[in-house]
PDB file of N, CA and C in Angstrom:
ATOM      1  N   UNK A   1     120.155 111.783 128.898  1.00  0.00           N
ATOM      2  CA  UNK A   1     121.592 111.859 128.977  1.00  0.00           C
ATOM      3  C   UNK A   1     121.995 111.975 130.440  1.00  0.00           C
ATOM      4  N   UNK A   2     122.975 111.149 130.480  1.00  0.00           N
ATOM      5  CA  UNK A   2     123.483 111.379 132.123  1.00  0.00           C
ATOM      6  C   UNK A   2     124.497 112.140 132.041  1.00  0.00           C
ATOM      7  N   UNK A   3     124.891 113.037 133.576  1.00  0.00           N
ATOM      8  CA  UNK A   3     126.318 113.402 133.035  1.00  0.00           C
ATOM      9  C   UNK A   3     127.269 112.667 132.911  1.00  0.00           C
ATOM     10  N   UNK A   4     128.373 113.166 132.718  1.00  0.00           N
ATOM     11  CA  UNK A   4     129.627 112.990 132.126  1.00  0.00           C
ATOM     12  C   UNK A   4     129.063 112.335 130.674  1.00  0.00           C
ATOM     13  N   UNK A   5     128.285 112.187 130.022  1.00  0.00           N
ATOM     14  CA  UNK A   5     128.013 111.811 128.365  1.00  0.00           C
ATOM     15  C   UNK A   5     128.661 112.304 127.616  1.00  0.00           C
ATOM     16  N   UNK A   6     128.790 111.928 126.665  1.00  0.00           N
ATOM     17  CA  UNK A   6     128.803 112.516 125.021  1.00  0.00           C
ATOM     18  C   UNK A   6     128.106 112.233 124.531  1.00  0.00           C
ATOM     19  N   UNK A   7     127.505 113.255 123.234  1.00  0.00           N
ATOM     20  CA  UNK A   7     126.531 112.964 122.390  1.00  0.00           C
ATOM     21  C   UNK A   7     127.752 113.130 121.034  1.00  0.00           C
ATOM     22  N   UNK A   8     127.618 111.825 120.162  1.00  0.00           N
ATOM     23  CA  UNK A   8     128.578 111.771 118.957  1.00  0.00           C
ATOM     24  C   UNK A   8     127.589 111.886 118.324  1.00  0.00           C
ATOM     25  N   UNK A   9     127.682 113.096 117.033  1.00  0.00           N
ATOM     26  CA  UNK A   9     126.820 113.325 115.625  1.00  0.00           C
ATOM     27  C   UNK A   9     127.256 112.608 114.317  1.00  0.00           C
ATOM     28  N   UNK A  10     126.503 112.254 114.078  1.00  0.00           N
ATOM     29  CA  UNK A  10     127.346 111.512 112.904  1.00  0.00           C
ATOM     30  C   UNK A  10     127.502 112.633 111.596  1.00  0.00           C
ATOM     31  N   UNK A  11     127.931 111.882 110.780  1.00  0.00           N
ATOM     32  CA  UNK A  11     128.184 113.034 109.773  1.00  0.00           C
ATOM     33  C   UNK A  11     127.059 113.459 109.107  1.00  0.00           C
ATOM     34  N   UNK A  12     126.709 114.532 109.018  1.00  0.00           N
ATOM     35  CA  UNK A  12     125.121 114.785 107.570  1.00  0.00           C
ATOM     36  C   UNK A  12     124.976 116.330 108.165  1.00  0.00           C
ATOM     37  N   UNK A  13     123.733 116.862 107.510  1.00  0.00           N
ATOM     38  CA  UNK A  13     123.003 117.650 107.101  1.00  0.00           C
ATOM     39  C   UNK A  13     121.804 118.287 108.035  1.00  0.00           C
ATOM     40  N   UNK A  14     121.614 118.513 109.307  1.00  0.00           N
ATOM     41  CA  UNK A  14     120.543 118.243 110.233  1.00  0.00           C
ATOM     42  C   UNK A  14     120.005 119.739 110.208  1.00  0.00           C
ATOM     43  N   UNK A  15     118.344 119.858 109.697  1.00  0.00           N
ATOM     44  CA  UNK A  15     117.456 120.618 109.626  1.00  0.00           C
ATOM     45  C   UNK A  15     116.531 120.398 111.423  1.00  0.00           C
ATOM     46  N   UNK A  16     117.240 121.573 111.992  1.00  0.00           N
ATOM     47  CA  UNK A  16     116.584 121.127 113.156  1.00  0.00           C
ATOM     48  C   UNK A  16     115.364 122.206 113.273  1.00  0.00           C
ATOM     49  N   UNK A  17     114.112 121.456 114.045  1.00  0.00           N
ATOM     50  CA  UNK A  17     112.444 122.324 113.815  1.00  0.00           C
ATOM     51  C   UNK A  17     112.608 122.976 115.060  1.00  0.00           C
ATOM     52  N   UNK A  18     113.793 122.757 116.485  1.00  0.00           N
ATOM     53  CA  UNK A  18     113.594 123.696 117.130  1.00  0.00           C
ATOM     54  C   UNK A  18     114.900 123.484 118.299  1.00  0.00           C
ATOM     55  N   UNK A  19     115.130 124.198 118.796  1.00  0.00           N
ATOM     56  CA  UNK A  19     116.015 124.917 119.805  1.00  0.00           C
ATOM     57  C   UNK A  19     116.728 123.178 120.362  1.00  0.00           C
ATOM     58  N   UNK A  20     118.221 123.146 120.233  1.00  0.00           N
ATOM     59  CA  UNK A  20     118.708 122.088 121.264  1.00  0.00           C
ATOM     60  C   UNK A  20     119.133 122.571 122.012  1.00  0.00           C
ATOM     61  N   UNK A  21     118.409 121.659 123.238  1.00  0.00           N
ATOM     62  CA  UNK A  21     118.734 122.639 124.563  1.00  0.00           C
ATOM     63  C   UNK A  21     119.222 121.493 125.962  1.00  0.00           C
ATOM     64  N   UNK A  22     120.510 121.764 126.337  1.00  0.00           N
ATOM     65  CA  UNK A  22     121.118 120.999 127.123  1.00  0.00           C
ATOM     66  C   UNK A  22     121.065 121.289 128.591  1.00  0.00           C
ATOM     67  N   UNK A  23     120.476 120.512 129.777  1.00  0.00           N
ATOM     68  CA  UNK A  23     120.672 120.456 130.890  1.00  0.00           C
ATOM     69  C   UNK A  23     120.862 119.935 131.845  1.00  0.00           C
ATOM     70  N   UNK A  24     121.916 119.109 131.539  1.00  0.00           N
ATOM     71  CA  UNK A  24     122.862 118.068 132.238  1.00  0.00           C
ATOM     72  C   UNK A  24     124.310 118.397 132.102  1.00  0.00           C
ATOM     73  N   UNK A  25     124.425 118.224 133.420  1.00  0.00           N
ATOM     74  CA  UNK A  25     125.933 118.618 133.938  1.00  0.00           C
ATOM     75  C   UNK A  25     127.135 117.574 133.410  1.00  0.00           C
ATOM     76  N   UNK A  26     128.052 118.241 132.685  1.00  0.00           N
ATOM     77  CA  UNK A  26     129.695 117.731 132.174  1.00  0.00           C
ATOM     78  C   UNK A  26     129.278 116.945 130.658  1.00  0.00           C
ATOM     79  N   UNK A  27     128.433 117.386 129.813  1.00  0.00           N
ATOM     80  CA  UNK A  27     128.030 116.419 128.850  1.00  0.00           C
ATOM     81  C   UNK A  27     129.128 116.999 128.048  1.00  0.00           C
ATOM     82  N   UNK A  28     129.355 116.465 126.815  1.00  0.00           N
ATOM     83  CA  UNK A  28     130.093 117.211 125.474  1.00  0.00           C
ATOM     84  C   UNK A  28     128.828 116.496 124.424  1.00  0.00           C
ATOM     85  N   UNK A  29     128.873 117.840 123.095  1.00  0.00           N
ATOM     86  CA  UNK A  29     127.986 117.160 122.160  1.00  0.00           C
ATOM     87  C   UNK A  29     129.428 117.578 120.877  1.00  0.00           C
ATOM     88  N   UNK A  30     129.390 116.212 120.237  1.00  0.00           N
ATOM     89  CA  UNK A  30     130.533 116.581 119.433  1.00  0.00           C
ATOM     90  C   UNK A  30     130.314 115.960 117.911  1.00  0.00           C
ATOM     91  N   UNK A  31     130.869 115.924 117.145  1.00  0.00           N
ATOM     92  CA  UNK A  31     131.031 115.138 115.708  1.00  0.00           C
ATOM     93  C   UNK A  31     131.450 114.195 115.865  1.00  0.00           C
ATOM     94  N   UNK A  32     131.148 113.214 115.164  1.00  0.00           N
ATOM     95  CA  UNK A  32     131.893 111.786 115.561  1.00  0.00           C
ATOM     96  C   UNK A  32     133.195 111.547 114.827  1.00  0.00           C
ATOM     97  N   UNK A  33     132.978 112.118 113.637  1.00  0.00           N
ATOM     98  CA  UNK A  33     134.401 112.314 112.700  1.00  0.00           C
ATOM     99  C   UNK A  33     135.571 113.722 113.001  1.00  0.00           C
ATOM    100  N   UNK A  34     135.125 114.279 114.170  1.00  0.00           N
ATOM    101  CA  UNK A  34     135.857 115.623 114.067  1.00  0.00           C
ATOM    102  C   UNK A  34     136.259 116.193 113.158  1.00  0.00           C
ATOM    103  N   UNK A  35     135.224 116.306 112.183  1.00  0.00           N
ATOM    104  CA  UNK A  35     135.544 117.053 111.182  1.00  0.00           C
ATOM    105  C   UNK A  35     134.288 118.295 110.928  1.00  0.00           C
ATOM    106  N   UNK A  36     134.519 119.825 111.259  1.00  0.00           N
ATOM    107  CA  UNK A  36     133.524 120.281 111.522  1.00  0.00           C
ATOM    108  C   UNK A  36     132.370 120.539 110.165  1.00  0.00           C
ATOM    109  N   UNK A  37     133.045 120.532 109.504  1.00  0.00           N
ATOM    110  CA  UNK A  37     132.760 120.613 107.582  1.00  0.00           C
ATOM    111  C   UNK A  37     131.233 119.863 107.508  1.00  0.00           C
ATOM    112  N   UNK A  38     131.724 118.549 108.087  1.00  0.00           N
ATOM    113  CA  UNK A  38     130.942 117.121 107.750  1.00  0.00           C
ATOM    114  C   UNK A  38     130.084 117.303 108.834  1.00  0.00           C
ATOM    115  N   UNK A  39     129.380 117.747 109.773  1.00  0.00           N
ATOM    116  CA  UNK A  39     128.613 118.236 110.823  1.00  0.00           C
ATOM    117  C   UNK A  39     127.809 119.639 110.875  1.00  0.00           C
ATOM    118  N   UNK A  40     126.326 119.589 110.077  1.00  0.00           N
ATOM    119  CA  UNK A  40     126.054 120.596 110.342  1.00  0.00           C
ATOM    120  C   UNK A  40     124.691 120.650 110.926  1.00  0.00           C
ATOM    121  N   UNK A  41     124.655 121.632 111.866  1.00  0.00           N
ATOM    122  CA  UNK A  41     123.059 121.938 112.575  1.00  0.00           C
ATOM    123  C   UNK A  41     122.629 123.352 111.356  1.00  0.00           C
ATOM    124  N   UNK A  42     121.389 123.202 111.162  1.00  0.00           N
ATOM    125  CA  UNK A  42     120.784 123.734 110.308  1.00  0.00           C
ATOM    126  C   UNK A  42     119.683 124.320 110.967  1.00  0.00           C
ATOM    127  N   UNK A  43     119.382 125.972 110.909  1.00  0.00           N
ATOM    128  CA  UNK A  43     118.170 126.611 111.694  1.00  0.00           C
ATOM    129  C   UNK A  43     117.047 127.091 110.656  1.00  0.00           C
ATOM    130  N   UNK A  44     117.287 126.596 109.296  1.00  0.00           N
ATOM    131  CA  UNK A  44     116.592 127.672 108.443  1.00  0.00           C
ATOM    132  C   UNK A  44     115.360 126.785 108.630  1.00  0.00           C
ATOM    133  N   UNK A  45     114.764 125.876 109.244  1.00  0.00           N
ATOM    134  CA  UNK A  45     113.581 125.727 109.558  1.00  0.00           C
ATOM    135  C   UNK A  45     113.063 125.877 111.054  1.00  0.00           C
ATOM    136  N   UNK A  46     113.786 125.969 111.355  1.00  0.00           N
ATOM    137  CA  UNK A  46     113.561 125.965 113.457  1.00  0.00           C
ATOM    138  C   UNK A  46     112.581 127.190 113.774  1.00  0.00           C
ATOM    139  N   UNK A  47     111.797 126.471 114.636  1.00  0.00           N
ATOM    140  CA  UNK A  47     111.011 127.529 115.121  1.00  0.00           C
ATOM    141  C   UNK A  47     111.085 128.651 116.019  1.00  0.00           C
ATOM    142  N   UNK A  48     112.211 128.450 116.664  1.00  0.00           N
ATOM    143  CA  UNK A  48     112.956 129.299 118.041  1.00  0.00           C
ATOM    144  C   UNK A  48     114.023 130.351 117.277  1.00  0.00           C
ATOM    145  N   UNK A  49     114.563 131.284 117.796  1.00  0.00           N
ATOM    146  CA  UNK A  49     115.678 131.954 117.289  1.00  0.00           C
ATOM    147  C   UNK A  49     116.826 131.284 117.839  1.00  0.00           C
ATOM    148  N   UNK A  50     116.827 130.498 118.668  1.00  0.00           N
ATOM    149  CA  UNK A  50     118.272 129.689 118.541  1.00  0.00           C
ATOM    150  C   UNK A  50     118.126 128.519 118.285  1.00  0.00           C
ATOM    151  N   UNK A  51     119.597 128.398 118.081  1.00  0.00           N
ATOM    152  CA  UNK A  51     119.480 126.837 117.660  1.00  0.00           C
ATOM    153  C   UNK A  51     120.296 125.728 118.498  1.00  0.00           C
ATOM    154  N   UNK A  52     121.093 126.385 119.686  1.00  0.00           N
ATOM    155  CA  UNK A  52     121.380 125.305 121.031  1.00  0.00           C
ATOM    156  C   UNK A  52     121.568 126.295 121.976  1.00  0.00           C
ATOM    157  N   UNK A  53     121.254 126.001 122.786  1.00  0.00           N
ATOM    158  CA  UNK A  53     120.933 126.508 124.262  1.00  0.00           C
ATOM    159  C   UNK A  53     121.686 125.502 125.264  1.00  0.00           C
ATOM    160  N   UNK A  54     122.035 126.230 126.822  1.00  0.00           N
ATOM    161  CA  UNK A  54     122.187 125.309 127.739  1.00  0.00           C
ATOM    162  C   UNK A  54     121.766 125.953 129.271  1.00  0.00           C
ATOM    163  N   UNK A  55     121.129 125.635 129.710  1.00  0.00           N
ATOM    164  CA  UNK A  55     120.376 125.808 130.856  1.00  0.00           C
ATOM    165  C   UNK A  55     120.452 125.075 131.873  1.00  0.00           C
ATOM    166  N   UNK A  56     120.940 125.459 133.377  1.00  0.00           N
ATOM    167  CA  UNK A  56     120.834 124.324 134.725  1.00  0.00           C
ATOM    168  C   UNK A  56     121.881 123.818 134.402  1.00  0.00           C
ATOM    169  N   UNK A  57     122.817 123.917 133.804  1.00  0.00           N
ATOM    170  CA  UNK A  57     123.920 122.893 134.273  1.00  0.00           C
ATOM    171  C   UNK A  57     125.422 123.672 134.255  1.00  0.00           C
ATOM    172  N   UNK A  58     126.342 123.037 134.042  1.00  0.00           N
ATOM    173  CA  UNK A  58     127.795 123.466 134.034  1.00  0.00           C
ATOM    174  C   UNK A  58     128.483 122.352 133.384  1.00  0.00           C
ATOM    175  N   UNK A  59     129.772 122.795 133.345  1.00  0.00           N
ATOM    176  CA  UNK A  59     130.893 121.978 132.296  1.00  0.00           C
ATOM    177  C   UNK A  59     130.267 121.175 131.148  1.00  0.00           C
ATOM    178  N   UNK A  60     129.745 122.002 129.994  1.00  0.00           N
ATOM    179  CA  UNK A  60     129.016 121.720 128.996  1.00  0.00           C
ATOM    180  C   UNK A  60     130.616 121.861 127.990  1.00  0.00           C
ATOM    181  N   UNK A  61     130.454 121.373 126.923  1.00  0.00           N
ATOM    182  CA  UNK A  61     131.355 120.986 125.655  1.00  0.00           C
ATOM    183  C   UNK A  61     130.945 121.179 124.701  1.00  0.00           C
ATOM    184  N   UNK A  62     131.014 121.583 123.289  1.00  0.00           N
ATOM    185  CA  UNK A  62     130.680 121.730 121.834  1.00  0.00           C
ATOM    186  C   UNK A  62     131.757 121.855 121.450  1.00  0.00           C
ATOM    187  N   UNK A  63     131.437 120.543 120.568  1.00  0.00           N
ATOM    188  CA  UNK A  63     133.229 120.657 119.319  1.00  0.00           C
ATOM    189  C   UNK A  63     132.506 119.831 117.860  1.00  0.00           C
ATOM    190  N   UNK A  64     133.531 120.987 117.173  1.00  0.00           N
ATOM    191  CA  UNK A  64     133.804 120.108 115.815  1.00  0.00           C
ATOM    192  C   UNK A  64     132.468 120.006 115.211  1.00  0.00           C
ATOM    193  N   UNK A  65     131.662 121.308 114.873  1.00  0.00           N
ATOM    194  CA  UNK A  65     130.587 120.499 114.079  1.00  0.00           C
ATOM    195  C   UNK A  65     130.192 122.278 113.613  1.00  0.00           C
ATOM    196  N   UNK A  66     129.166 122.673 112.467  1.00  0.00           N
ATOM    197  CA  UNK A  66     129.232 123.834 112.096  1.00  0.00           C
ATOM    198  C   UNK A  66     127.928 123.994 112.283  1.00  0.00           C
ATOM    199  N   UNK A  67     127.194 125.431 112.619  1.00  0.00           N
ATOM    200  CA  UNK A  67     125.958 126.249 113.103  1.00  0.00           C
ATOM    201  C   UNK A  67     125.576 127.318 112.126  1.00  0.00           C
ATOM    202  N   UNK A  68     124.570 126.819 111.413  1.00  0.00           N
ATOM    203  CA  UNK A  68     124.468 128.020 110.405  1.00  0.00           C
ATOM    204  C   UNK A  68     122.826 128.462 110.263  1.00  0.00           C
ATOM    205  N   UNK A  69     122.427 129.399 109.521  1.00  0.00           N
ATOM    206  CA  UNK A  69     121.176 129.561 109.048  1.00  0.00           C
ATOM    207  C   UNK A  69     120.268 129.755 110.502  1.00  0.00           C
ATOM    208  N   UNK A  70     120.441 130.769 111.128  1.00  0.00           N
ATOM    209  CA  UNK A  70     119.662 130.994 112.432  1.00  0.00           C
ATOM    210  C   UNK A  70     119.332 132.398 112.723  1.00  0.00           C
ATOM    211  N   UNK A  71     117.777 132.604 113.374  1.00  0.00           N
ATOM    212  CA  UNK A  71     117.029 133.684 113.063  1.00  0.00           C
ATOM    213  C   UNK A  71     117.600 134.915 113.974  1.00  0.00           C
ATOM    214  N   UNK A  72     118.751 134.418 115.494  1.00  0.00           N
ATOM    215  CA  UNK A  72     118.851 135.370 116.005  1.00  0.00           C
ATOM    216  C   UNK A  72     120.073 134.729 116.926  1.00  0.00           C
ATOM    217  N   UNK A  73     120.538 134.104 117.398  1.00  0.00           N
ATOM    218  CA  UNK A  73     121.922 133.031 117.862  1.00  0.00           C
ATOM    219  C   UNK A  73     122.383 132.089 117.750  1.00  0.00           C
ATOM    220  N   UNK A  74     123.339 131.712 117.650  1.00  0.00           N
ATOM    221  CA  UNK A  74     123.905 130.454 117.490  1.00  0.00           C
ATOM    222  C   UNK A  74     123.579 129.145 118.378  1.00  0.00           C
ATOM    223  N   UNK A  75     124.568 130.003 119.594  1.00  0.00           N
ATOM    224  CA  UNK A  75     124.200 129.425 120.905  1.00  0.00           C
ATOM    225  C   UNK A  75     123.661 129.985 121.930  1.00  0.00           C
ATOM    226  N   UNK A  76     122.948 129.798 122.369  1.00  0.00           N
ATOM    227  CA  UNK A  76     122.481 130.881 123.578  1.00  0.00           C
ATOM    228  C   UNK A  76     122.674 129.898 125.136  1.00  0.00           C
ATOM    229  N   UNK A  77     123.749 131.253 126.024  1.00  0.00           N
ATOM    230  CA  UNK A  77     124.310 130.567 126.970  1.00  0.00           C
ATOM    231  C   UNK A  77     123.553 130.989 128.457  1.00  0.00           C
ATOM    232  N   UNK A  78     122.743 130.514 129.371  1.00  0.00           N
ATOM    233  CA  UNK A  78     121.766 131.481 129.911  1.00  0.00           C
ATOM    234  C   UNK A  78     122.224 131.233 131.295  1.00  0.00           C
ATOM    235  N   UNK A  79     123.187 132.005 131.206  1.00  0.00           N
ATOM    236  CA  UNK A  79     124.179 132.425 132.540  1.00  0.00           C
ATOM    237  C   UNK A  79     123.146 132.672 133.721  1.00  0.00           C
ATOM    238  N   UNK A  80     122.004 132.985 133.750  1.00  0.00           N
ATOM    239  CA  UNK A  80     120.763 133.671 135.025  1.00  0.00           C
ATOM    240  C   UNK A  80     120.561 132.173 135.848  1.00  0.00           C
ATOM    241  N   UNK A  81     120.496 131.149 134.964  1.00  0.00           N
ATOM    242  CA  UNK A  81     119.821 129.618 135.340  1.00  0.00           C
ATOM    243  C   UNK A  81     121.559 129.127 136.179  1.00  0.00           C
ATOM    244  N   UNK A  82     122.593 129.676 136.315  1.00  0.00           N
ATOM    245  CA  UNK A  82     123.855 129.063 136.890  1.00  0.00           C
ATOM    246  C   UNK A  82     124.492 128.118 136.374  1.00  0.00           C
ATOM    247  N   UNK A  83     124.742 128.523 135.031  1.00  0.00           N
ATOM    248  CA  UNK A  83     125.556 127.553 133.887  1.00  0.00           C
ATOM    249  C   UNK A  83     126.917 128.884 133.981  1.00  0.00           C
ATOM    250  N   UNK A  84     127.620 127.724 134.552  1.00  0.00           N
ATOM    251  CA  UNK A  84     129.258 127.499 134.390  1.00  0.00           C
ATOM    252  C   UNK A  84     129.837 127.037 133.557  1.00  0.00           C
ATOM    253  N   UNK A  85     131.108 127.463 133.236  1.00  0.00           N
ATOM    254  CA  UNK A  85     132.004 126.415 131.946  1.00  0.00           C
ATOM    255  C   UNK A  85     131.688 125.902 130.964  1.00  0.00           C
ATOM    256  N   UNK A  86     131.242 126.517 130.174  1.00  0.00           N
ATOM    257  CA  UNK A  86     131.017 126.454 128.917  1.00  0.00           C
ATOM    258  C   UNK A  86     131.727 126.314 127.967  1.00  0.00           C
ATOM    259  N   UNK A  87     131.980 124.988 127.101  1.00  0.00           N
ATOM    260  CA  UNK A  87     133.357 125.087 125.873  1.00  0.00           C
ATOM    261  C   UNK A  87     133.144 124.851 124.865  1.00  0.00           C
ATOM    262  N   UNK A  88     133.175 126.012 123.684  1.00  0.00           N
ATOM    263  CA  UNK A  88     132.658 125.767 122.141  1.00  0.00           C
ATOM    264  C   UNK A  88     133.985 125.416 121.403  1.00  0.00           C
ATOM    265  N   UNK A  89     134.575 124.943 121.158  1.00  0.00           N
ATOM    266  CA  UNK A  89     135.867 124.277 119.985  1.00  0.00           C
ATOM    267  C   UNK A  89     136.168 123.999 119.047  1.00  0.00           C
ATOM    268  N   UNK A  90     136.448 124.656 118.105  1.00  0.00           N
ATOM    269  CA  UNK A  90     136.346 124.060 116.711  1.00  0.00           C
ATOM    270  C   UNK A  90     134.886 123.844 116.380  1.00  0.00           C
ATOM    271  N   UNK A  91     134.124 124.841 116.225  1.00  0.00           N
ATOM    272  CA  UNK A  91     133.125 125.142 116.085  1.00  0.00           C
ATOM    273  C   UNK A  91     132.800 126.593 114.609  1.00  0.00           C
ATOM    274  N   UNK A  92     132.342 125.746 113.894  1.00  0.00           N
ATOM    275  CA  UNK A  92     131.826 127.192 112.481  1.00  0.00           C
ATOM    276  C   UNK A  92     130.570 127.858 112.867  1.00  0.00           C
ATOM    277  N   UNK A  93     130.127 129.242 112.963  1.00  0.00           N
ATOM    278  CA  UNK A  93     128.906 129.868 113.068  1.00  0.00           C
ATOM    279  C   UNK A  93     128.977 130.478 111.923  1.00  0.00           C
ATOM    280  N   UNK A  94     127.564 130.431 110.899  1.00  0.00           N
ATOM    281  CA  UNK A  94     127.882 131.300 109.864  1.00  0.00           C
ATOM    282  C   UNK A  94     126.461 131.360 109.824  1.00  0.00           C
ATOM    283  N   UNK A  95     125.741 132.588 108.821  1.00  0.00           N
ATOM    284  CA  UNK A  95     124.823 133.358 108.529  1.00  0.00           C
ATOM    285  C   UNK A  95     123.840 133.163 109.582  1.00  0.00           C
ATOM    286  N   UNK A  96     124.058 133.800 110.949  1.00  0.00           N
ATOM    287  CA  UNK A  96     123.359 133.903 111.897  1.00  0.00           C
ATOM    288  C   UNK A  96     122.937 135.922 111.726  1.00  0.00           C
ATOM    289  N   UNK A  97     121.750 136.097 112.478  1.00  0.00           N
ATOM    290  CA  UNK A  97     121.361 137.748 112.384  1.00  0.00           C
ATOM    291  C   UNK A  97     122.238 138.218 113.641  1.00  0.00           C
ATOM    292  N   UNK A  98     121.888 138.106 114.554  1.00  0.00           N
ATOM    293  CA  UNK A  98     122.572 138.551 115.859  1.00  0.00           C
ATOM    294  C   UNK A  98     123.445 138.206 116.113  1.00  0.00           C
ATOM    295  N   UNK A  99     123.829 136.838 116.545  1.00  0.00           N
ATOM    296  CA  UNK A  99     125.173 136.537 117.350  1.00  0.00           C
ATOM    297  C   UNK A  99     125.580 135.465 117.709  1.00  0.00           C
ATOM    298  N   UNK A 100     126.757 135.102 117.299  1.00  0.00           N
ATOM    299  CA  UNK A 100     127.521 133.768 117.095  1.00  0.00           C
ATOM    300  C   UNK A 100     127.203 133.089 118.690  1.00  0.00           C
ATOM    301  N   UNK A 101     127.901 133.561 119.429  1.00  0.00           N
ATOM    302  CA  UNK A 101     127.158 133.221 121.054  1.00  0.00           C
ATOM    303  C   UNK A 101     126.648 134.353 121.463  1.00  0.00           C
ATOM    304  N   UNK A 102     125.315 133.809 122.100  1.00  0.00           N
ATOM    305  CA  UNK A 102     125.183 134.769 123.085  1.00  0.00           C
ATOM    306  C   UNK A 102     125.276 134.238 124.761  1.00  0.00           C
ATOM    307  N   UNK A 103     125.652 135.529 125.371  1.00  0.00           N
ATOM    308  CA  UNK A 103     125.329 134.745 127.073  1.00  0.00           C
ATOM    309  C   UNK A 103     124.359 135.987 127.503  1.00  0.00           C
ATOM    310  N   UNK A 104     123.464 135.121 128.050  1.00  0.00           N
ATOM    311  CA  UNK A 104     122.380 136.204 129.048  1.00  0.00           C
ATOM    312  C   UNK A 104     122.693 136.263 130.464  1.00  0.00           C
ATOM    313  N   UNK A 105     122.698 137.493 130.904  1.00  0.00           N
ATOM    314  CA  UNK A 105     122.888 137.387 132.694  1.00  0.00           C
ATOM    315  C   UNK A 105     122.041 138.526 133.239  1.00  0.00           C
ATOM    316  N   UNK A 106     120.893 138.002 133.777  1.00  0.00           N
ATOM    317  CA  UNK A 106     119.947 138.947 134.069  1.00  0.00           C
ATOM    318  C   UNK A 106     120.338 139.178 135.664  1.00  0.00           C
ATOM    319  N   UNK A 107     120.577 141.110 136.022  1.00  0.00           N
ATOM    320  CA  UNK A 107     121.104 141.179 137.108  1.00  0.00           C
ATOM    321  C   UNK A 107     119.869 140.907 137.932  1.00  0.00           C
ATOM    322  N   UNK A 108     120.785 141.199 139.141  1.00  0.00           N
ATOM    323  CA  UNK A 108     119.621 140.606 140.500  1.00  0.00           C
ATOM    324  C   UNK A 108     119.082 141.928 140.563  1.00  0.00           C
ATOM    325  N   UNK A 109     117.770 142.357 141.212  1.00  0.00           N
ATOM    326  CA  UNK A 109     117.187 143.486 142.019  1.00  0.00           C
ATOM    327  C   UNK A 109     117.535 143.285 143.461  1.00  0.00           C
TER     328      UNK A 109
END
């Protein structure tokens, strides 16, 4: 993916086996139908406790698509690596253990 991309999902059911993890600058990953209903990422098989991540980059996007069935976050936002601007939108999180987003920011020594 280059930046400025979009990634359009099409509509279905997606059993993902492990962590999507974005690190390219200004992408959006979205539904292609904007309809968040008809868009779902699925963790109840994934091997990671999250199920999207974004790392190394800035002006990242998430819209319109629903996050469910995950062992410990939704999204995990890892503020330490210098990810800026982050935008979740019309976005469903449901039966996650921990936390709809998380952001990590590990202080400096």
């Amino acid at each position: 993916m280059k930046p400025g991309g979009t990634i359009r999902l099409a509509d279905g059911h997606y059993l993902l086996p492990r962590c999507l993890e974005l690190r390219t600058d200004d992408v959006t990953v979205r539904s292609r139908s904007g309809r968040r209903e008809r868009v779902v990422l699925d963790g109840a098989r994934s091997q990671h406790g999250e199920l999207v991540g974004v790392r190394h980059c800035s002006g990242v996007t998430f819209a319109d698509f629903t996050i469910q069935n995950v062992k410990w976050n939704g999204f995990k936002i890892n503020s330490y690596s210098n990810v800026q601007r982050v935008t979740i939108y019309n976005c469903v999180i449901h039966n996650v253990w921990q936390r709809g987003v998380k952001g990590v920011r590990v202080p400096k020594e």
